[in-house]
C-alpha atoms as a PDB file:
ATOM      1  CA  UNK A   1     -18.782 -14.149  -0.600  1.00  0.00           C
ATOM      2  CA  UNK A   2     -15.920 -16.825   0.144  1.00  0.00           C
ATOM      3  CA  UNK A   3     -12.648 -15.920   0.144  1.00  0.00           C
ATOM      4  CA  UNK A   4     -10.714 -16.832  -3.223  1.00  0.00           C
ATOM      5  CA  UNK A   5      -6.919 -17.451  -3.792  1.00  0.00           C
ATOM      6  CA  UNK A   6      -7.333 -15.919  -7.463  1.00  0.00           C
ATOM      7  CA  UNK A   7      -9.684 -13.315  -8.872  1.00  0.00           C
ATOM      8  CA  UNK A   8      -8.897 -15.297 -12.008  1.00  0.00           C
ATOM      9  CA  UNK A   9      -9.164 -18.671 -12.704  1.00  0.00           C
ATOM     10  CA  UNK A  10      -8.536 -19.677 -16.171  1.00  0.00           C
ATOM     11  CA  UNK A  11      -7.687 -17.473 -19.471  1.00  0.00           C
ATOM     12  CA  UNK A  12      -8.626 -18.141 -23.358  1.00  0.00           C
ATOM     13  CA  UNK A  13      -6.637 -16.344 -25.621  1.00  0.00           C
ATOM     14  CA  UNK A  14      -8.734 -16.259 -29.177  1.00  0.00           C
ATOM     15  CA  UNK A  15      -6.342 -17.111 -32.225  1.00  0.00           C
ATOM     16  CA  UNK A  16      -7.370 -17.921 -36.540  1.00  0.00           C
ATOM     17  CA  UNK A  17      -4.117 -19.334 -37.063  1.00  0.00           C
ATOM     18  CA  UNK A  18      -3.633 -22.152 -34.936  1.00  0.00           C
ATOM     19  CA  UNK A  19      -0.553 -23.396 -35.735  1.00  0.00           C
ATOM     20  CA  UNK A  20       1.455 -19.755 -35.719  1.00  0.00           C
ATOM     21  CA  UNK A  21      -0.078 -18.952 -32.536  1.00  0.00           C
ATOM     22  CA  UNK A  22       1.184 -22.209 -31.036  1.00  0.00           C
ATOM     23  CA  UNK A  23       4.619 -21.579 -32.612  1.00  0.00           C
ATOM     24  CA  UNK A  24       4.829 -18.068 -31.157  1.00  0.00           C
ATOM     25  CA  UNK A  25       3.407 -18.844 -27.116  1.00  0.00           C
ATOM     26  CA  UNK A  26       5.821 -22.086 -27.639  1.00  0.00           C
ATOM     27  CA  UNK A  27       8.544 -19.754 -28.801  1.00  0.00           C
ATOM     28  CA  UNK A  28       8.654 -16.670 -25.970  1.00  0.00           C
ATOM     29  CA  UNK A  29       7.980 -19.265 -23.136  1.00  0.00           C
ATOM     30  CA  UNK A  30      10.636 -21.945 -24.460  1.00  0.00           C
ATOM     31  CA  UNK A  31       7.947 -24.674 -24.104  1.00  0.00           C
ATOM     32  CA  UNK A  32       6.593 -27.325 -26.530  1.00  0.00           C
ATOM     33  CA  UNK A  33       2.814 -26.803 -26.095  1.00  0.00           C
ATOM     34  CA  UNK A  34       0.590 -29.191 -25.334  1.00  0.00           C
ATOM     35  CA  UNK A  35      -2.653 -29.215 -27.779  1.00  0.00           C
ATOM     36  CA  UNK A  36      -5.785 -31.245 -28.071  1.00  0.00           C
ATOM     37  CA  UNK A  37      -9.677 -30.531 -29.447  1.00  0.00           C
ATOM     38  CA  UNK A  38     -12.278 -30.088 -27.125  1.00  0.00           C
ATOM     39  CA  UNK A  39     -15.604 -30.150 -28.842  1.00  0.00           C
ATOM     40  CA  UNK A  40     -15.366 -27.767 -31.175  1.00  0.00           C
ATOM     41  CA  UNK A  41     -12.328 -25.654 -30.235  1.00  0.00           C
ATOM     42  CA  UNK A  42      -8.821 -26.672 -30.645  1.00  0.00           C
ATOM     43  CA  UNK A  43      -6.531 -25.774 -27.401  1.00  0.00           C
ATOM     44  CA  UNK A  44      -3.206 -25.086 -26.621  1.00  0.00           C
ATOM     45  CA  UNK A  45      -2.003 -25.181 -22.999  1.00  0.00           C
ATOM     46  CA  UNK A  46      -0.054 -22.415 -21.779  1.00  0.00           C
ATOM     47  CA  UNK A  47       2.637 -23.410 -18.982  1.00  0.00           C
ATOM     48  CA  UNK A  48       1.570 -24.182 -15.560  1.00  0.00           C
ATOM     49  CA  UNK A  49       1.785 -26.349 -12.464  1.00  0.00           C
ATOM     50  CA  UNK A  50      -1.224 -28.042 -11.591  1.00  0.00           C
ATOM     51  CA  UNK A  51      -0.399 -29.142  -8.862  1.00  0.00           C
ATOM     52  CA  UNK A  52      -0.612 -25.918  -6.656  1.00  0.00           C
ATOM     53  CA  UNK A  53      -3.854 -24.847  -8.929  1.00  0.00           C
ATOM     54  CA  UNK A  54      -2.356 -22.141  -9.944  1.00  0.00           C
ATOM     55  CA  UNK A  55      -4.122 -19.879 -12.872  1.00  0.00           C
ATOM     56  CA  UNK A  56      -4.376 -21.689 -15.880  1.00  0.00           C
ATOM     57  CA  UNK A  57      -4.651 -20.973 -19.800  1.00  0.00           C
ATOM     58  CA  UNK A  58      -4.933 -21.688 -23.101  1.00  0.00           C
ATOM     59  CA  UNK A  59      -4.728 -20.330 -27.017  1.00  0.00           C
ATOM     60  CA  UNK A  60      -8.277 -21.559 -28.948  1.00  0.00           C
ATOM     61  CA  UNK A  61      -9.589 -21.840 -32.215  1.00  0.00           C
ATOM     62  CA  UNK A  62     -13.091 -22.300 -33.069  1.00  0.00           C
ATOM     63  CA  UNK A  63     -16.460 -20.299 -33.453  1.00  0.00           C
ATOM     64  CA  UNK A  64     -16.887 -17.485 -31.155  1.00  0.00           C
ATOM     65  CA  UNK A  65     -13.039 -16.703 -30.381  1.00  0.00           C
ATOM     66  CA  UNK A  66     -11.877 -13.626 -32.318  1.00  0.00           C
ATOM     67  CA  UNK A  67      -8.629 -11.867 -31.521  1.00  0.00           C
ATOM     68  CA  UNK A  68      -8.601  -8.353 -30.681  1.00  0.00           C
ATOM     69  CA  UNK A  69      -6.375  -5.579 -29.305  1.00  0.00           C
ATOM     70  CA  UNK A  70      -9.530  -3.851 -27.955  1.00  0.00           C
ATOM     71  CA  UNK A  71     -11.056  -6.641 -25.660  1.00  0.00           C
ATOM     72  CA  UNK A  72      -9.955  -7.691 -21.531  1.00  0.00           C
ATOM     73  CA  UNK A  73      -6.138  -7.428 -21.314  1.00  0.00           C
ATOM     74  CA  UNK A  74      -4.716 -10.307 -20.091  1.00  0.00           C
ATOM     75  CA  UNK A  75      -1.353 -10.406 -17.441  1.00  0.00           C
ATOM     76  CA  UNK A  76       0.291 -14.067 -18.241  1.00  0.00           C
ATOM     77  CA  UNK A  77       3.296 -14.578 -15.328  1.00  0.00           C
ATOM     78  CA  UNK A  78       6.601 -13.110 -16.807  1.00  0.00           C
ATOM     79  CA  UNK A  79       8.384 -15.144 -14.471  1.00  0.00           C
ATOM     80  CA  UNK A  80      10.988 -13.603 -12.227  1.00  0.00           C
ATOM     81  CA  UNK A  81      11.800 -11.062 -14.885  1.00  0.00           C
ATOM     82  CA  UNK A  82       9.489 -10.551 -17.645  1.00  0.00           C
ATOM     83  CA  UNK A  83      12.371  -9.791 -19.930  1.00  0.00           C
ATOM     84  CA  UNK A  84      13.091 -13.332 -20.154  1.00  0.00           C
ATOM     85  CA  UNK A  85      10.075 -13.807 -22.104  1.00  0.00           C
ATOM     86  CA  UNK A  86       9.586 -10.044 -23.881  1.00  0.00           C
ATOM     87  CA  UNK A  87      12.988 -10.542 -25.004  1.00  0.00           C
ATOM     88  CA  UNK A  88      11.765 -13.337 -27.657  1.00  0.00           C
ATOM     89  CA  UNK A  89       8.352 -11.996 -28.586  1.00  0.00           C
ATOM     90  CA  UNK A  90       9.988 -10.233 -31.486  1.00  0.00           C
ATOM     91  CA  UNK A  91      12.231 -13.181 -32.774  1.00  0.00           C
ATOM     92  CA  UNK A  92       8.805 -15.224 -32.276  1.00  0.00           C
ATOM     93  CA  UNK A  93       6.840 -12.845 -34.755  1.00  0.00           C
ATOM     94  CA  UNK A  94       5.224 -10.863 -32.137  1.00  0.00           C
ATOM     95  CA  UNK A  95       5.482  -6.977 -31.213  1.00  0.00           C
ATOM     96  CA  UNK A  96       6.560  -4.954 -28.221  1.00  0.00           C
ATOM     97  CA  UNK A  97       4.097  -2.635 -27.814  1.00  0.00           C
ATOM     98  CA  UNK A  98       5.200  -1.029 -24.156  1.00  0.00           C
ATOM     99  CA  UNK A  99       8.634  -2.350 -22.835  1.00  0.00           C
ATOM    100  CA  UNK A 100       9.023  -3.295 -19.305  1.00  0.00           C
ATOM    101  CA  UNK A 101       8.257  -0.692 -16.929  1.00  0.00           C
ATOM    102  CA  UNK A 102       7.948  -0.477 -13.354  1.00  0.00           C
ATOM    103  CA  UNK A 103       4.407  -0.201 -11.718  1.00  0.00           C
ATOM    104  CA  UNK A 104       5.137  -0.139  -8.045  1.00  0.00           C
ATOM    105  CA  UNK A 105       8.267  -1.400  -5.546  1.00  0.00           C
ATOM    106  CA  UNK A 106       5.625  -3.705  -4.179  1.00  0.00           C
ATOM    107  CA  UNK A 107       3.851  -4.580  -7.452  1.00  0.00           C
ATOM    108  CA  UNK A 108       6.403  -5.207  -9.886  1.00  0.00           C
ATOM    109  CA  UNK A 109       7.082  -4.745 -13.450  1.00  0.00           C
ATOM    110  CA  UNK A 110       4.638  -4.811 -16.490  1.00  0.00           C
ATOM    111  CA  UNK A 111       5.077  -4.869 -20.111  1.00  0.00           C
ATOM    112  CA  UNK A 112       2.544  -5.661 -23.431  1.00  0.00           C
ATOM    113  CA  UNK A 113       3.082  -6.863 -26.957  1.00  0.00           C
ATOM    114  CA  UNK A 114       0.855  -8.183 -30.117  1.00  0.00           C
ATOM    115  CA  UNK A 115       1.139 -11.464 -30.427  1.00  0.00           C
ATOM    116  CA  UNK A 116       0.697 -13.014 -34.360  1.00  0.00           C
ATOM    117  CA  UNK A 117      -2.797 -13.253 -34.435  1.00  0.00           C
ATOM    118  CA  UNK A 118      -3.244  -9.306 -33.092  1.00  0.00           C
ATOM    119  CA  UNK A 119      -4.321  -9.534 -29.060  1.00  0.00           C
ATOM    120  CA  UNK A 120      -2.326  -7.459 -26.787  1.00  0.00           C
ATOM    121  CA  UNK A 121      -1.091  -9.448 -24.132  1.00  0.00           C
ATOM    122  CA  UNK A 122       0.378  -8.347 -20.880  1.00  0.00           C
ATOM    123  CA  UNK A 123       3.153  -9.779 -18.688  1.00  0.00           C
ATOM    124  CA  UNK A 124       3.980  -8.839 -15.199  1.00  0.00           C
ATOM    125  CA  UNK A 125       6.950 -10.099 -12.775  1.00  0.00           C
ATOM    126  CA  UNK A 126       8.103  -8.681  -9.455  1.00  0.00           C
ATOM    127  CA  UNK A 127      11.423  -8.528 -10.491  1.00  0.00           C
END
């Protein structure tokens, strides 16, 4: 197999309520989010810079996406410190479910919350 630069390549994060879901990712990552339909799905862009390809992502409504706290648990970049962004999960009508807590020296930090529409997201930062 070739070597990859990411294990990962792009998330979807399944949402009903389109418009709260954009208000809350918009809110913790102090972004306006970009949005547009694609077939039949409506999209929001999380943050990224495309031009070193990093990993890419998105919220989506439409048939077949169906939030969950039980399904693959998704890390989004925290940043250089995570708190940054847990801090306003629960101002932006999300929950802290674990608070940040240290993995490793080498690996980081790590911490989870609920976002509106019920997925449990991760973050991680190094710092």
């Amino acid at each position: 197999m070739e070597k990859m630069t990411n294990s990962v390549n792009w998330v979807e994060i399944p949402v009903l309520n389109f418009a709260r879901a954009k208000e809350f990712y918009s809110r913790i990552y102090d972004f306006e989010m970009y949005d547009q339909i694609m077939g039949a799905h409506r999209m929001g862009f999380l943050p990224m810079d495309q031009e070193s390809q990093g990993v890419g992502g998105a919220i989506v409504q439409g048939s077949g996406y169906t939030p969950t706290s039980l399904g693959a648990k998704v890390y989004l970049n925290g940043g250089k410190d995570l708190l940054t962004v847990l801090n306003r999960v629960n101002g932006a009508g999300g929950e802290i479910i674990t608070p940040k807590t240290k993995i490793t020296d080498e690996i980081g930090y790590f911490a989870s919350f609920q976002d509106t529409e019920g997925n449990h997201i991760y973050l991680h930062s190094k710092e």
